[in-house]
C-alpha atoms as a PDB file:
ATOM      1  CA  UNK A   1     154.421  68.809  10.947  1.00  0.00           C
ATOM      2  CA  UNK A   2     153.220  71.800   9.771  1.00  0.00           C
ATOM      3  CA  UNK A   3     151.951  73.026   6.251  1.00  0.00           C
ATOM      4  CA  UNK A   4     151.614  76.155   4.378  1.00  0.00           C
ATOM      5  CA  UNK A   5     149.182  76.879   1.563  1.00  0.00           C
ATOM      6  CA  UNK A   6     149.584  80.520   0.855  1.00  0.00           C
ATOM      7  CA  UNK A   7     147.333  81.842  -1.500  1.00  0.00           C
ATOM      8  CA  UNK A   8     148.089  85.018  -3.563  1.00  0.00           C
ATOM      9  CA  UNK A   9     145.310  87.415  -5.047  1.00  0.00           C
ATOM     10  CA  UNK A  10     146.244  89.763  -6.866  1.00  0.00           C
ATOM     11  CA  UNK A  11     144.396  93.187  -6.863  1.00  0.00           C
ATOM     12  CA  UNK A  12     142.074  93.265  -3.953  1.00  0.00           C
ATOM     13  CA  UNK A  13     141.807  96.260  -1.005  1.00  0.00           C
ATOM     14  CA  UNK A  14     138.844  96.293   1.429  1.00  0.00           C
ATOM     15  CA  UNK A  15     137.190  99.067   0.386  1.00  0.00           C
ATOM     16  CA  UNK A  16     134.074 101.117   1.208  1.00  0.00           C
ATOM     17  CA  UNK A  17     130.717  99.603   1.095  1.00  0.00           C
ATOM     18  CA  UNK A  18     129.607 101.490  -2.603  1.00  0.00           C
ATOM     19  CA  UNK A  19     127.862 100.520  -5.886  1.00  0.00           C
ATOM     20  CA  UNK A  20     130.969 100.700  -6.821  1.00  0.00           C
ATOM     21  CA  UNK A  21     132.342  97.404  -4.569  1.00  0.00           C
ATOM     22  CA  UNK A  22     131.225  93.810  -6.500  1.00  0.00           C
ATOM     23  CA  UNK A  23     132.083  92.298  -3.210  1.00  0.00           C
ATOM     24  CA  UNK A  24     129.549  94.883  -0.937  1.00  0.00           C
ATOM     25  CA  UNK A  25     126.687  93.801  -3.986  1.00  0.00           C
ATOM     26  CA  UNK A  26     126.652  90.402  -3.782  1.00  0.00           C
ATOM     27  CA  UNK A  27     126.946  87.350  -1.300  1.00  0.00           C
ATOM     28  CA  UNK A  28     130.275  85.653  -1.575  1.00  0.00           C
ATOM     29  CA  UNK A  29     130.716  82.515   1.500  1.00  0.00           C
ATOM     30  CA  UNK A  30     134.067  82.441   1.122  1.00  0.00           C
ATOM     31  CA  UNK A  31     135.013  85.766   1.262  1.00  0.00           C
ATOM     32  CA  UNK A  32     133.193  87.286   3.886  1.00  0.00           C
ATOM     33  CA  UNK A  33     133.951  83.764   6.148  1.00  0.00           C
ATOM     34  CA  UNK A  34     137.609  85.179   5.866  1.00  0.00           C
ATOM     35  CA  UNK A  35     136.275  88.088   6.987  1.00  0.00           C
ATOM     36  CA  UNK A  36     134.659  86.182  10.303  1.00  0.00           C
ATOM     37  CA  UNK A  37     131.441  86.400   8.399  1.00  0.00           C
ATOM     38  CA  UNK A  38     131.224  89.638   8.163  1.00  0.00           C
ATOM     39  CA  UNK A  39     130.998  92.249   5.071  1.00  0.00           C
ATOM     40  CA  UNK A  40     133.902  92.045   3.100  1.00  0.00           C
ATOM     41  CA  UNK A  41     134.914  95.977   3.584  1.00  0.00           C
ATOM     42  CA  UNK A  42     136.615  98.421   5.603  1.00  0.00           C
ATOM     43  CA  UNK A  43     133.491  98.120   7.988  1.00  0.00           C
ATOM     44  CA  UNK A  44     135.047  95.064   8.976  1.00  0.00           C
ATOM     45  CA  UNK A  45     136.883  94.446  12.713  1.00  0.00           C
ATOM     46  CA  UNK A  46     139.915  92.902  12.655  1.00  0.00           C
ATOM     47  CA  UNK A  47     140.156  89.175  14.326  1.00  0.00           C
ATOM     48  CA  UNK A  48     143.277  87.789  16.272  1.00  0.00           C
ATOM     49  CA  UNK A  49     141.677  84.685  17.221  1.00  0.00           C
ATOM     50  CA  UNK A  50     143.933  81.620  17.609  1.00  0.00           C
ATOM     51  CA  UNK A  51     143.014  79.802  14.585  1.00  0.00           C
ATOM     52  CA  UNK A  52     141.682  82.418  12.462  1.00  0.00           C
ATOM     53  CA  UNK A  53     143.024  85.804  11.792  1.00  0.00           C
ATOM     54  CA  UNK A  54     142.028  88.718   9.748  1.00  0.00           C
ATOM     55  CA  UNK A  55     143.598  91.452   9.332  1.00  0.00           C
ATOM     56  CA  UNK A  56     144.161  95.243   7.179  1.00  0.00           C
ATOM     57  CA  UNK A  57     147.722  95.132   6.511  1.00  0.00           C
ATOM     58  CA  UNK A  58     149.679  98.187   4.559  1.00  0.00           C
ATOM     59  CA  UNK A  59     150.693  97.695   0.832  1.00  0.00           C
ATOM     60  CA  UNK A  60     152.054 101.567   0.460  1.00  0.00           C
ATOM     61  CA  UNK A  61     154.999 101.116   2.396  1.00  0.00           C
ATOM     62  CA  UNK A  62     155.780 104.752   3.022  1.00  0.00           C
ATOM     63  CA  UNK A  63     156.347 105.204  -0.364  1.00  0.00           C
ATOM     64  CA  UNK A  64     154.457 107.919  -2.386  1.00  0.00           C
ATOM     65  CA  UNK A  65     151.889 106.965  -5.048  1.00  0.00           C
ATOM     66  CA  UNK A  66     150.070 104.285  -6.414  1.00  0.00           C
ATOM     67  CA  UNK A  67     151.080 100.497  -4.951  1.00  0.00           C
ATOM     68  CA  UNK A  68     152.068  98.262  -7.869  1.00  0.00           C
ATOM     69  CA  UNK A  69     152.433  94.968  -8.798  1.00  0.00           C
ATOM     70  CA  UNK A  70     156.232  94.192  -9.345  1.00  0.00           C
ATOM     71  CA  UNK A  71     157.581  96.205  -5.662  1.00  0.00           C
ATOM     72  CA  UNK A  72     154.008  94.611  -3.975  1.00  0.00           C
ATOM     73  CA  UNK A  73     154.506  90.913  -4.565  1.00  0.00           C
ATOM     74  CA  UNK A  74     158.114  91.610  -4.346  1.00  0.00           C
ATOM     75  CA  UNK A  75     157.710  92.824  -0.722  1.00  0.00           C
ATOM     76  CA  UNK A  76     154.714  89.880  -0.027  1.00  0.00           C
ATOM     77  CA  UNK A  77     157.378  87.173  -1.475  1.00  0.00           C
ATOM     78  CA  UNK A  78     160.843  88.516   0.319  1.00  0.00           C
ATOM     79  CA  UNK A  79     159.568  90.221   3.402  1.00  0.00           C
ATOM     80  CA  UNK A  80     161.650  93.374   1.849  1.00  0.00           C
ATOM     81  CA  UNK A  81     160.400  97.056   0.948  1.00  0.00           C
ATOM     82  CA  UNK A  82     160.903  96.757  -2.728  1.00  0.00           C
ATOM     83  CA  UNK A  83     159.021 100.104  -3.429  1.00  0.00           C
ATOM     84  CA  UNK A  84     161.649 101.630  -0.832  1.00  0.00           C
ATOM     85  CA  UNK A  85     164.727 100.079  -2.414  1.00  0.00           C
ATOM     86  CA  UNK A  86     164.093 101.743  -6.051  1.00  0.00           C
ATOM     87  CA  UNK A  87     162.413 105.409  -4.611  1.00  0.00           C
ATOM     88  CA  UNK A  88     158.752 104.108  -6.413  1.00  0.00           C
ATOM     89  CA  UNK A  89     155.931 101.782  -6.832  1.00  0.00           C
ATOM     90  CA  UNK A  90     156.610  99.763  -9.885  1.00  0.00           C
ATOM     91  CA  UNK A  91     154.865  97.504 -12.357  1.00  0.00           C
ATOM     92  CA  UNK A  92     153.468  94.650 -13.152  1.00  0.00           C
ATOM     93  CA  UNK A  93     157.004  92.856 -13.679  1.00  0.00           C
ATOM     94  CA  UNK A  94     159.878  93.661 -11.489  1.00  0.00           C
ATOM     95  CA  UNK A  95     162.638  96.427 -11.565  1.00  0.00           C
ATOM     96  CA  UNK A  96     165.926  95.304 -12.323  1.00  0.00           C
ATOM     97  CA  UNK A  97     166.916  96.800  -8.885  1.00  0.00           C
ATOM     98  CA  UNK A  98     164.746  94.921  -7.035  1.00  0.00           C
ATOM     99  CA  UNK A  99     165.170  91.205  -8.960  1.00  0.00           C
ATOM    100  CA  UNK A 100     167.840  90.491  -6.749  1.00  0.00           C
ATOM    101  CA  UNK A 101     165.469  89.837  -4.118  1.00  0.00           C
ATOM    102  CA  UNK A 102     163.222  87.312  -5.772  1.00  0.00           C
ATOM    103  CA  UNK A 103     166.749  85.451  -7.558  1.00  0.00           C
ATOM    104  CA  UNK A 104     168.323  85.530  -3.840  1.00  0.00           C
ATOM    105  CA  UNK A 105     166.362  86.327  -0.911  1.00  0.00           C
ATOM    106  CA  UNK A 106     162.971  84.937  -1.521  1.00  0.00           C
ATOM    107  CA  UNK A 107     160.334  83.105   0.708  1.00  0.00           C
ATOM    108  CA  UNK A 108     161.332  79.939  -1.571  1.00  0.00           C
ATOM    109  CA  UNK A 109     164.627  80.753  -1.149  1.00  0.00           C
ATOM    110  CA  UNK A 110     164.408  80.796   2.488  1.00  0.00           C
ATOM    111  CA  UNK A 111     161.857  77.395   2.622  1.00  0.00           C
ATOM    112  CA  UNK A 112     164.534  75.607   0.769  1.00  0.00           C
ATOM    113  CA  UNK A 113     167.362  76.212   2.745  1.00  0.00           C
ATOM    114  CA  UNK A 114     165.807  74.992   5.543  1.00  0.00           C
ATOM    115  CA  UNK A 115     165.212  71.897   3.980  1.00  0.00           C
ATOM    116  CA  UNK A 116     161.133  72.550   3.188  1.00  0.00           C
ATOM    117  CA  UNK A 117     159.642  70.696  -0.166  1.00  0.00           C
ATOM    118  CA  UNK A 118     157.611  73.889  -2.181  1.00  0.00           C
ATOM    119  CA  UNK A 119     155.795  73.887  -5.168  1.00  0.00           C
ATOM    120  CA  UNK A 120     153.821  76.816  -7.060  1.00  0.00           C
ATOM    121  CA  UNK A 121     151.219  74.781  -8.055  1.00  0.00           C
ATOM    122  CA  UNK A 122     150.202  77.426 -11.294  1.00  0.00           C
ATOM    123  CA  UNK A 123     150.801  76.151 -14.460  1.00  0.00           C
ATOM    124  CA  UNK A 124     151.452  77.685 -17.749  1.00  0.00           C
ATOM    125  CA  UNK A 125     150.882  76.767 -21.399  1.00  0.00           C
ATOM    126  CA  UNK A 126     153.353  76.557 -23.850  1.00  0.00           C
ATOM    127  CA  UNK A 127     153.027  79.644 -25.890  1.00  0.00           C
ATOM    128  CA  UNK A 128     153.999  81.884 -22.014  1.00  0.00           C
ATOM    129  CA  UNK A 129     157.327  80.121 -21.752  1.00  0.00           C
ATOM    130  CA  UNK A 130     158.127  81.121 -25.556  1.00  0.00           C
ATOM    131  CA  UNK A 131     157.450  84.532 -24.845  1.00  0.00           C
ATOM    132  CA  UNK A 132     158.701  84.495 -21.697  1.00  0.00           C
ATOM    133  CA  UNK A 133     161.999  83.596 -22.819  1.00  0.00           C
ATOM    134  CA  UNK A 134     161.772  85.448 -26.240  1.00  0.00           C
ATOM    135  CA  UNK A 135     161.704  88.942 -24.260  1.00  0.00           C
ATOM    136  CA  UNK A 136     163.403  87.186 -20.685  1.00  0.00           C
ATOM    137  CA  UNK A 137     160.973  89.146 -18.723  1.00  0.00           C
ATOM    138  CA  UNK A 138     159.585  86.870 -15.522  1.00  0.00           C
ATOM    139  CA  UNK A 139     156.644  87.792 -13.487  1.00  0.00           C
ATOM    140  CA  UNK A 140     157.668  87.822  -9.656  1.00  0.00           C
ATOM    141  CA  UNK A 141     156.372  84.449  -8.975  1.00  0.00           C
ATOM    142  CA  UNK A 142     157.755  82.591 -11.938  1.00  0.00           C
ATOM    143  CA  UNK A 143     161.184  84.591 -11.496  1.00  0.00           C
ATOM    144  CA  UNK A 144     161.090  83.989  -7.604  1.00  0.00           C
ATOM    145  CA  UNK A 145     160.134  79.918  -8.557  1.00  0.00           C
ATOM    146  CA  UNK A 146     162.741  79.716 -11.060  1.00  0.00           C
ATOM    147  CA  UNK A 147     165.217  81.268  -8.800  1.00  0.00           C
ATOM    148  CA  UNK A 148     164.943  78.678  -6.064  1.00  0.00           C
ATOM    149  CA  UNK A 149     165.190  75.356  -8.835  1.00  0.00           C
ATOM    150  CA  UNK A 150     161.456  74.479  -8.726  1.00  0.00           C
ATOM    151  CA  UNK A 151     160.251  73.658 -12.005  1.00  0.00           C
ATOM    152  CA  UNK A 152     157.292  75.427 -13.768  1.00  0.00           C
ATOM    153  CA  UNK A 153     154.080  73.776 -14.205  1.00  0.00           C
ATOM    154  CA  UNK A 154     153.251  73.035 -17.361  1.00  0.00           C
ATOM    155  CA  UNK A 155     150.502  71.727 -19.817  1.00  0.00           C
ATOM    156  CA  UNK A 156     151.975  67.921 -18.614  1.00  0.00           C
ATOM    157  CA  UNK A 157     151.326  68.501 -14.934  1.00  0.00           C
ATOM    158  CA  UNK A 158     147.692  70.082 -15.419  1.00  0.00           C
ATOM    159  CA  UNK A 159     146.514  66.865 -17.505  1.00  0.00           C
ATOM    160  CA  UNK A 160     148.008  65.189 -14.571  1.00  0.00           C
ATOM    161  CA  UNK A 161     145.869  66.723 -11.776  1.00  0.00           C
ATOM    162  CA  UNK A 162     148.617  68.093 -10.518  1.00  0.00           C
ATOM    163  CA  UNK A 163     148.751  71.387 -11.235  1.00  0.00           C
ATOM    164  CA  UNK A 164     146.069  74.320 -11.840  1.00  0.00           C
ATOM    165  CA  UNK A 165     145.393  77.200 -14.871  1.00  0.00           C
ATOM    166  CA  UNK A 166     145.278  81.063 -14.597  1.00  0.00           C
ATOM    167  CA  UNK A 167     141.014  80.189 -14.189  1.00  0.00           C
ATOM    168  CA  UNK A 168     141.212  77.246 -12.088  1.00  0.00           C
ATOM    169  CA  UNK A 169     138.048  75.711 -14.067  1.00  0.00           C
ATOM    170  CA  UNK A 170     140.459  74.953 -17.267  1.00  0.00           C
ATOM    171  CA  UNK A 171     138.031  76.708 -19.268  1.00  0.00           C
ATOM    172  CA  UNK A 172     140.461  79.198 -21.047  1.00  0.00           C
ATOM    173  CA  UNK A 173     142.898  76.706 -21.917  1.00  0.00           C
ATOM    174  CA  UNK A 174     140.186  74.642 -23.454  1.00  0.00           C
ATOM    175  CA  UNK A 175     138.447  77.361 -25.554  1.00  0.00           C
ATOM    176  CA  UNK A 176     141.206  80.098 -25.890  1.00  0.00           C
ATOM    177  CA  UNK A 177     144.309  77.777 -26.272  1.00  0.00           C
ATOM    178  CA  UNK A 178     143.087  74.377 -27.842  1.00  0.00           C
ATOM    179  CA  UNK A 179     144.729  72.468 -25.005  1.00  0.00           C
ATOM    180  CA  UNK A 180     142.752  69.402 -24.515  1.00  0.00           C
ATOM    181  CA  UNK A 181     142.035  69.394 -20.584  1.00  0.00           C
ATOM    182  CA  UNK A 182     138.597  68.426 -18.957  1.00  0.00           C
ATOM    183  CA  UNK A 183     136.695  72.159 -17.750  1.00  0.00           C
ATOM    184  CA  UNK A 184     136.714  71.551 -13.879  1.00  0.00           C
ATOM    185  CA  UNK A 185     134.703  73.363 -11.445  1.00  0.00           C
ATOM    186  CA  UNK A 186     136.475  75.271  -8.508  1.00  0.00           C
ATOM    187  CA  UNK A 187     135.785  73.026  -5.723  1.00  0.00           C
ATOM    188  CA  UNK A 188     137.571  70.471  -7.975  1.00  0.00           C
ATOM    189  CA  UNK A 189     140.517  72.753  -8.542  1.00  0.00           C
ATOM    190  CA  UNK A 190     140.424  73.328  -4.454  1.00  0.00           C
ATOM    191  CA  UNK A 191     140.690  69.011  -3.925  1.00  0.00           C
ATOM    192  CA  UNK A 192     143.429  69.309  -6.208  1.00  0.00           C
ATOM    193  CA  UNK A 193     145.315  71.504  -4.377  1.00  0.00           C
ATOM    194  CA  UNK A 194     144.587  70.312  -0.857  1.00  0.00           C
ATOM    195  CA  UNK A 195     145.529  66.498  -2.302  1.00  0.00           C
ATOM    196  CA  UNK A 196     149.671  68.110  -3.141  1.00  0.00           C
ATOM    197  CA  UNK A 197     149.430  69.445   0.244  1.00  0.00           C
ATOM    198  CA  UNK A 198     150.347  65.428   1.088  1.00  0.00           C
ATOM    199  CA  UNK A 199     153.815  65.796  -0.835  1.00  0.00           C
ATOM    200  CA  UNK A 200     154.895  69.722  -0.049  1.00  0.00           C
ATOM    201  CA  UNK A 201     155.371  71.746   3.094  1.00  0.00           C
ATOM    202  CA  UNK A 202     154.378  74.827   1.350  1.00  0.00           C
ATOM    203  CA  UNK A 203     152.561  75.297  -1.657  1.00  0.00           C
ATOM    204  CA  UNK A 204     151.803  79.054  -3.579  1.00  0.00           C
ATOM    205  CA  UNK A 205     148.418  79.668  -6.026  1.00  0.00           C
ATOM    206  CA  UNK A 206     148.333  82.778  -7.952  1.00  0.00           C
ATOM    207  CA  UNK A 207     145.085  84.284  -8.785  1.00  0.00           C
ATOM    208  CA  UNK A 208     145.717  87.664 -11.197  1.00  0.00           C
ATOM    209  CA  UNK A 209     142.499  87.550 -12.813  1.00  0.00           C
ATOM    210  CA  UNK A 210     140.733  89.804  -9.731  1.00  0.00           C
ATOM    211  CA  UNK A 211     143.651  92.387 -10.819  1.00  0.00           C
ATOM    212  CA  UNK A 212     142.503  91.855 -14.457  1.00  0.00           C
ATOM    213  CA  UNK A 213     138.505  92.416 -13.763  1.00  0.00           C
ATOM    214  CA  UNK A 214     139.518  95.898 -11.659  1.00  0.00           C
ATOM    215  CA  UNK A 215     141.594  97.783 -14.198  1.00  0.00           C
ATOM    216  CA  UNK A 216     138.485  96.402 -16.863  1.00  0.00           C
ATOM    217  CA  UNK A 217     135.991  98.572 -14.534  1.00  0.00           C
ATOM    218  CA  UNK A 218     133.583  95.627 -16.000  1.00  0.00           C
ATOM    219  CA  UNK A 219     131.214  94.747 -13.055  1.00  0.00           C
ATOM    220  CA  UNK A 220     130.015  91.436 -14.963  1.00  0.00           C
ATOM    221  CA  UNK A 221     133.710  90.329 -15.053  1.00  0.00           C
ATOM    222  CA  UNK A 222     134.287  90.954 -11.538  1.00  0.00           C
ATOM    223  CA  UNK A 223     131.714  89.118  -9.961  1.00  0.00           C
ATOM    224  CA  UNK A 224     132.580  86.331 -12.597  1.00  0.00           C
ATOM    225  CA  UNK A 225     135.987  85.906 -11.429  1.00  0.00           C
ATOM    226  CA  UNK A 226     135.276  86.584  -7.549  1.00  0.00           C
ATOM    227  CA  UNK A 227     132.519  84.129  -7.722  1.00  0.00           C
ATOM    228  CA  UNK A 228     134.773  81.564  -8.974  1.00  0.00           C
ATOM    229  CA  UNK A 229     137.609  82.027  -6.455  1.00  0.00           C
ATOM    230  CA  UNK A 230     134.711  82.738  -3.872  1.00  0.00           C
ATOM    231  CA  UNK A 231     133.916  79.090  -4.396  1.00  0.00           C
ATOM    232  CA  UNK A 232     137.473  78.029  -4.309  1.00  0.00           C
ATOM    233  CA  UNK A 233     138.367  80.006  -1.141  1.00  0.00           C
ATOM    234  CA  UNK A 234     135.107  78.511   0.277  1.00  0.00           C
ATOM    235  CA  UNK A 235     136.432  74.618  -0.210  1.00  0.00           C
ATOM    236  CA  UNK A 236     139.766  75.470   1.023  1.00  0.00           C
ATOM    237  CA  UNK A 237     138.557  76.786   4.263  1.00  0.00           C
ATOM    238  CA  UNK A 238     136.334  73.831   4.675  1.00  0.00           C
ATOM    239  CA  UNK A 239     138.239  71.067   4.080  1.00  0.00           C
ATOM    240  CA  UNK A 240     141.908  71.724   4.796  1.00  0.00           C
ATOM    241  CA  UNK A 241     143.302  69.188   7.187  1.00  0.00           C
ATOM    242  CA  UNK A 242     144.298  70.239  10.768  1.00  0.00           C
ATOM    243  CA  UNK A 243     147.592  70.511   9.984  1.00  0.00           C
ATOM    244  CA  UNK A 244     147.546  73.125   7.230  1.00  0.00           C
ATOM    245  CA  UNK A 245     147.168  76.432   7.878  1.00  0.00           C
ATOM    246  CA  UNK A 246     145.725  79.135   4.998  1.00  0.00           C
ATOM    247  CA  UNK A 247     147.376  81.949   4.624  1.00  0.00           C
ATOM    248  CA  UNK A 248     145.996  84.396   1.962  1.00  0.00           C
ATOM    249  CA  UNK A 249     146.959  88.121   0.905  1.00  0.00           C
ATOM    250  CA  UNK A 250     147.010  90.823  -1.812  1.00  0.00           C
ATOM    251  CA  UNK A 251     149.549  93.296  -3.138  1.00  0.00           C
ATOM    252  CA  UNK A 252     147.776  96.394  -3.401  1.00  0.00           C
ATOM    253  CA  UNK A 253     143.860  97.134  -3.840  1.00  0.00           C
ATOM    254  CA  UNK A 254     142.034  97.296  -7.300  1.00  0.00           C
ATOM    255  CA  UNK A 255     139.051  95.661  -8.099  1.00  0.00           C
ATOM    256  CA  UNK A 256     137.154  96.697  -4.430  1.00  0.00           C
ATOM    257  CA  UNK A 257     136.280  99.802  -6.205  1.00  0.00           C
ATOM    258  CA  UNK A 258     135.404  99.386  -9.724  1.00  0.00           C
ATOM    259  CA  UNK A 259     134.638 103.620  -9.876  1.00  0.00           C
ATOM    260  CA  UNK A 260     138.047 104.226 -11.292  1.00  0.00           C
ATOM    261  CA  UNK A 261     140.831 101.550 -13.543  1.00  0.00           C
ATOM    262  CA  UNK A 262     143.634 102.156 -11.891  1.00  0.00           C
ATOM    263  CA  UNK A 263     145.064 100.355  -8.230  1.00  0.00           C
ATOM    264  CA  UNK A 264     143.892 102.201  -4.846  1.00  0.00           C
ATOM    265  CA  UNK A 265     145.183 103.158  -1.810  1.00  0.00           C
ATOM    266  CA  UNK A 266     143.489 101.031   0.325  1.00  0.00           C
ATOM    267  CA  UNK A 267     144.466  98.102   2.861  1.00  0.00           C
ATOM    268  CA  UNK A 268     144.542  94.859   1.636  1.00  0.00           C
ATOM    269  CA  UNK A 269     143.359  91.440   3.909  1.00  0.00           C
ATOM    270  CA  UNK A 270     145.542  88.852   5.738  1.00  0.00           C
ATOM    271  CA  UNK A 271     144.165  86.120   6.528  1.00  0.00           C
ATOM    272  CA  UNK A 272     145.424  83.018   8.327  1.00  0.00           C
ATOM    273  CA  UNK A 273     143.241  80.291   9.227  1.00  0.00           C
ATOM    274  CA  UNK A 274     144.475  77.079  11.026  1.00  0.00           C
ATOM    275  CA  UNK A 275     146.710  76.190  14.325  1.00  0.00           C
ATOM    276  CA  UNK A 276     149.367  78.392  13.723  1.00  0.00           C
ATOM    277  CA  UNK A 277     147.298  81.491  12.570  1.00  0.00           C
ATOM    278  CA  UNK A 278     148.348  83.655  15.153  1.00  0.00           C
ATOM    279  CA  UNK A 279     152.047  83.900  13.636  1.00  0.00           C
ATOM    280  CA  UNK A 280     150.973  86.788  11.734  1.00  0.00           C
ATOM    281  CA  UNK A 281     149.093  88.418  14.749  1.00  0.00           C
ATOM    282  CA  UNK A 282     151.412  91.479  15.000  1.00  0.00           C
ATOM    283  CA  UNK A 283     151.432  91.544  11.008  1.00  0.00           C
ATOM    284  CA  UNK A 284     151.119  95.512   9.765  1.00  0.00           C
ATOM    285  CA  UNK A 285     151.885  95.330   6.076  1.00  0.00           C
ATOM    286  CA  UNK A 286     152.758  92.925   3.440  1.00  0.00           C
ATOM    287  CA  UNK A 287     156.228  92.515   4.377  1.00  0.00           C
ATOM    288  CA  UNK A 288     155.295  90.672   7.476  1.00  0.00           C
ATOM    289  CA  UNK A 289     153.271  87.588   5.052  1.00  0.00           C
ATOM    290  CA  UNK A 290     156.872  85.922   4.719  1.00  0.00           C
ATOM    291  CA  UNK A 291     158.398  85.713   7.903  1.00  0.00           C
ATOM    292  CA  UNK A 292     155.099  84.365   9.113  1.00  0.00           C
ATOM    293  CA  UNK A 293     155.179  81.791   6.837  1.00  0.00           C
ATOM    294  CA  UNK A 294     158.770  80.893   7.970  1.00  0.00           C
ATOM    295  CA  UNK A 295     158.170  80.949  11.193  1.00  0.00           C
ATOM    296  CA  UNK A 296     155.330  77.946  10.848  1.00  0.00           C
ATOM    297  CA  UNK A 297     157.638  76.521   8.735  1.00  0.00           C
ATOM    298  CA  UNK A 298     160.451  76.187  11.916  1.00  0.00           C
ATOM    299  CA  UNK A 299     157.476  74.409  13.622  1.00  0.00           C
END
């Protein structure tokens, strides 16, 4: 039977090879083997190949301006044109108009129905659930998990092994938080993943931090945080079983092009990388991640 690990990063375009690109100044594996080992850019050719696909999807959805977070992961997590629905790009948290869609008619949602075990394997500390509920405003991936009756990670599951921080290395929680958890490197935080692959059908990792380094404009930063996932994304694609396929994707383009703070314009990857790859091989924007995903999941 078929698995899903669908990994969300947040913030990333393929953009023009410039000073201005972290990922065009150094070498990242991972990365540019998502790429079909070439430069991670919009020099890039597109691959359709059975097991692995890459591909420049649309996050603009014929909607003027500036993608954002809240419609973007809206339309990645429902398959819906969230920017469309409202009239604008909106962000980081969702629109009330468009919270309907993550409460009702989300990839979750969907999973569940027919029957599918999913788990967003993020956790979160303490201190985000009391502010959370103090103001009762959800990202679209905790609103979207909560929706569907999964239960948030917490500090429990991440001493556990079960679960993985904002970082994946445990570092923050350790040195920003006080939370006594081991530091863990990424390939580590990969196994750990892979290893709940064994109990779910689908599984969902959040990375914002990529989002985070582009709207700093703070090259150091960047190539901190991509070399971390870099490593991560590396494992994954090594030493996922046969039966899992990777399926990875942005919501909009930031940190490919460090010149200016604010989100771009540009394409973001999809990439799928196992037997049932070519699911998403007439993908054109980030509304087609989710029915892919359910369509393996029928398998």
């Amino acid at each position: 039977m078929s698995s899903v690990i669908f990994l969300f990063i947040d913030g990333v375009g393929l953009g023009k090879a410039t000073d201005a690109n972290p990922f065009t100044q150094s070498t990242y594996c991972g990365f540019s083997a998502m790429a079909g080992d070439q430069e991670f850019s919009d020099k890039a050719s597109e691959l359709t190949d059975t097991n692995h696909l890459f591909k420049f999807v649309d996050a603009r959805l014929g909607v003027d301006g500036l993608p954002q977070s809240g419609t973007g992961q809206t339309a990645l997590f429902t398959g819906k044109n969230a920017s469309k629905e409202i009239g604008k790009h909106f962000g980081p948290f969702p629109h009330s108009g468009i919270k309907p869609f993550l409460k009702e008619d989300s990839l979750f949602i969907k999973a569940r129905e027919m029957e599918k075990k999913c788990n967003f394997i993020n956790a979160y500390p303490d201190i985000f659930f009391q502010k959370a509920r103090k103001r009762n405003r959800w990202s679209c991936t905790t609103l979207m998990t909560k929706s569907a009756d999964i239960s948030l990670n917490t500090t429990k599951e991440v001493k556990r092994g079960q679960a993985l921080t904002a970082e994946l290395t445990q570092q923050a929680w350790r040195e920003h938080l006080d939370i006594d958890v081991p530091e863990i490197s990424p390939e580590e935080a990969a196994d750990r993943l892979l290893e709940q692959t064994e109990s779910y059908d689908m599984l969902l990792h959040e990375y914002y931090l990529t989002d985070k380094a582009g709207h700093s404009q703070d090259f150091d930063k960047a190539a901190h945080y991509l070399k971390t996932y870099d490593r991560f994304l590396w494992h994954l694609i090594n030493y996922k079983n046969s039966d899992t396929t990777l399926v990875l994707c942005s919501d909009h383009g930031n940190v490919e092009d460090l010149s200016t703070k604010t989100h771009t314009f540009n394409k973001v990857p999809l990439f799928a990388y196992g037997s049932e790859a070519s699911q998403f091989k007439d993908a054109k924007s980030i509304m087609d991640v989710t029915p892919g995903i359910l369509e393996i999941l029928e398998e």
